[in-house]
PDB file of N, CA and C in Angstrom:
ATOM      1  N   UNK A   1      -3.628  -1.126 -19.690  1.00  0.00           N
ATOM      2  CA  UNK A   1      -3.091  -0.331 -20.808  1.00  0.00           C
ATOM      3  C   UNK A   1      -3.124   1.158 -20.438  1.00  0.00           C
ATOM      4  N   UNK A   2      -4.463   1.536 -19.899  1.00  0.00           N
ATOM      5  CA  UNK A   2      -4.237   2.814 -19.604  1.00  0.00           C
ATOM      6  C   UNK A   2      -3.543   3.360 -18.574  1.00  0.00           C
ATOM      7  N   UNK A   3      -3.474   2.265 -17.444  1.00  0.00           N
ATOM      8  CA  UNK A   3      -2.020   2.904 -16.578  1.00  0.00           C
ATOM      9  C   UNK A   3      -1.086   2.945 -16.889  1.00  0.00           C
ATOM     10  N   UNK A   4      -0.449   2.121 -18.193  1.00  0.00           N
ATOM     11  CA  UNK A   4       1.043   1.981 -18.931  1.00  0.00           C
ATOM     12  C   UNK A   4       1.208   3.230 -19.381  1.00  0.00           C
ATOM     13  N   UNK A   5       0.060   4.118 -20.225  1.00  0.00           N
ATOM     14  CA  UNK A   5      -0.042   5.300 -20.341  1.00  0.00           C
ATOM     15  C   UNK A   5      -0.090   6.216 -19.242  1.00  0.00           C
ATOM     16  N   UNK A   6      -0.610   6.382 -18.603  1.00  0.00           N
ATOM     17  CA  UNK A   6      -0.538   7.594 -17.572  1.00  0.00           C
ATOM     18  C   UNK A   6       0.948   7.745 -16.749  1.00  0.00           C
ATOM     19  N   UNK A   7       1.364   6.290 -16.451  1.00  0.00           N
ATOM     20  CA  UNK A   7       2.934   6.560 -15.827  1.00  0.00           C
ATOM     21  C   UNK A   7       3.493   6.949 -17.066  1.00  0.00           C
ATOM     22  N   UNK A   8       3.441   6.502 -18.359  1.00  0.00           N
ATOM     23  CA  UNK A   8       4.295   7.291 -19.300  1.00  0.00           C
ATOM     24  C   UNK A   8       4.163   8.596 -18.974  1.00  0.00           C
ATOM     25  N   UNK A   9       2.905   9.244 -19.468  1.00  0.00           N
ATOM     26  CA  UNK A   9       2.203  11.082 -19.448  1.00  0.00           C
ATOM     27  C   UNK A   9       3.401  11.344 -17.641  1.00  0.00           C
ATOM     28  N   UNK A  10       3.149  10.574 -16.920  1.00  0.00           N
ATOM     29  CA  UNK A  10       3.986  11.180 -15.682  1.00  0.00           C
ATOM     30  C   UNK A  10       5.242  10.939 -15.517  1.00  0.00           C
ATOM     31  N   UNK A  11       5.835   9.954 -16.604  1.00  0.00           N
ATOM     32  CA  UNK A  11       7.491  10.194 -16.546  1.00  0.00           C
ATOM     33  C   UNK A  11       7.985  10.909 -17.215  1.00  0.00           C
ATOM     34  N   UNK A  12       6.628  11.371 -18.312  1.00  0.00           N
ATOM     35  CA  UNK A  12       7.458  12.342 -19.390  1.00  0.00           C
ATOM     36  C   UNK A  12       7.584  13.362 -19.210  1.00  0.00           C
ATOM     37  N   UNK A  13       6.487  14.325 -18.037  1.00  0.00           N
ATOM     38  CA  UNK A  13       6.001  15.135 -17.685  1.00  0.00           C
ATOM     39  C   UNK A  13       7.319  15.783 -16.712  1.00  0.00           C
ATOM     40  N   UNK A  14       7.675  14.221 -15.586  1.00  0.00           N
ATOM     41  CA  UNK A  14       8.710  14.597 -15.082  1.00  0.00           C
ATOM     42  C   UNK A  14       9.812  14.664 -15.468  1.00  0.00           C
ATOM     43  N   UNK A  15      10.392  14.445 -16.820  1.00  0.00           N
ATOM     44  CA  UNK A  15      11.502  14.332 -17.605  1.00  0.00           C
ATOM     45  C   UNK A  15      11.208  15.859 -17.788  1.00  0.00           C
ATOM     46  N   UNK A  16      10.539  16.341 -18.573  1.00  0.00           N
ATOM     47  CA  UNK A  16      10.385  17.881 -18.710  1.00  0.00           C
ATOM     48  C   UNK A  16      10.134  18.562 -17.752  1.00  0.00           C
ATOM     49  N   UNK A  17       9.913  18.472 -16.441  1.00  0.00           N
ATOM     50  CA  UNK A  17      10.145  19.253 -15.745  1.00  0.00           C
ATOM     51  C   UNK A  17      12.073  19.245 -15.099  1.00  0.00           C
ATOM     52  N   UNK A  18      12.356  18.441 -15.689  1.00  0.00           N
ATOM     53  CA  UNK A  18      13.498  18.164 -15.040  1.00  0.00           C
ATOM     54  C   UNK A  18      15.070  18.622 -15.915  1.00  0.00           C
ATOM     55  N   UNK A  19      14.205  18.544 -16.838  1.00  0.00           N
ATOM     56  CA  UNK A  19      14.935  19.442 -18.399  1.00  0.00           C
ATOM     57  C   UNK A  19      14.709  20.928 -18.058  1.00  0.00           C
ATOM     58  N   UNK A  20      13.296  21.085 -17.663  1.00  0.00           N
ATOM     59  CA  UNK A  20      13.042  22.836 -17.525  1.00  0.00           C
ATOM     60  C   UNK A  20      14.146  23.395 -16.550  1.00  0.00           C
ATOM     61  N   UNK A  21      14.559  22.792 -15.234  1.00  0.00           N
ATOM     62  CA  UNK A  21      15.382  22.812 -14.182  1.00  0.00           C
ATOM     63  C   UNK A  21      16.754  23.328 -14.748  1.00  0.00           C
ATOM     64  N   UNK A  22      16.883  22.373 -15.248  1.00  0.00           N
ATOM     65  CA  UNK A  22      18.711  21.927 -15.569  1.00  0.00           C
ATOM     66  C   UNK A  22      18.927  23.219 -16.837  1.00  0.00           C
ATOM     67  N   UNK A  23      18.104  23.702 -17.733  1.00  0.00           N
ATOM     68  CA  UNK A  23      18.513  24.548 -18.471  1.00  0.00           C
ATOM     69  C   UNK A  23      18.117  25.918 -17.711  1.00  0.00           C
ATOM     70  N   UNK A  24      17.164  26.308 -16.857  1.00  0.00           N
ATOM     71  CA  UNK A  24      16.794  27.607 -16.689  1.00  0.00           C
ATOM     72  C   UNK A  24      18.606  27.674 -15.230  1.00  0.00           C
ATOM     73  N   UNK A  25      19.136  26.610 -14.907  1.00  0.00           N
ATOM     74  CA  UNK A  25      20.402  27.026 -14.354  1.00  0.00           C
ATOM     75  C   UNK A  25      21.445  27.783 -15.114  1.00  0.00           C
ATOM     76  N   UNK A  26      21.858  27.325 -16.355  1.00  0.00           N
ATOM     77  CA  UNK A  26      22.960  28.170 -17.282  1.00  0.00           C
ATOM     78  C   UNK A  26      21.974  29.448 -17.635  1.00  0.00           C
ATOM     79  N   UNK A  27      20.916  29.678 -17.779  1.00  0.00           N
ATOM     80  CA  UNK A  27      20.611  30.615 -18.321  1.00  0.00           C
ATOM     81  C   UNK A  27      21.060  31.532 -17.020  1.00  0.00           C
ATOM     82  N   UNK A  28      20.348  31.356 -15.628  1.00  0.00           N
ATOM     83  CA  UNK A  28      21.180  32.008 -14.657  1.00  0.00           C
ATOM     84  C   UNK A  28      22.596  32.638 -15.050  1.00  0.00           C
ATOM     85  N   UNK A  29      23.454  31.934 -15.445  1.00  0.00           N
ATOM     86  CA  UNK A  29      24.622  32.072 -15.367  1.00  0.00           C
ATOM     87  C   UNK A  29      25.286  33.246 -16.655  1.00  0.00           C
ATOM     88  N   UNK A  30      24.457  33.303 -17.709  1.00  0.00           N
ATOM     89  CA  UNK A  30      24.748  34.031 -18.675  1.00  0.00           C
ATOM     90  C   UNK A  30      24.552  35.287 -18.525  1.00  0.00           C
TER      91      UNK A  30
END
């Protein structure tokens, strides 16, 4: 159970880092 959790905490973690990515590009651009 608690590894079902921790890969969650680390896919979510990498979902938001991956969101942080993709938006700090348009901000570039503005």
């Amino acid at each position: 159970l608690t590894a079902r959790i921790e890969m969650q905490d680390v896919s979510a973690s990498f979902v938001m880092e991956e969101i942080k990515e993709v938006t700090a590009l348009p901000l570039d651009f503005v």
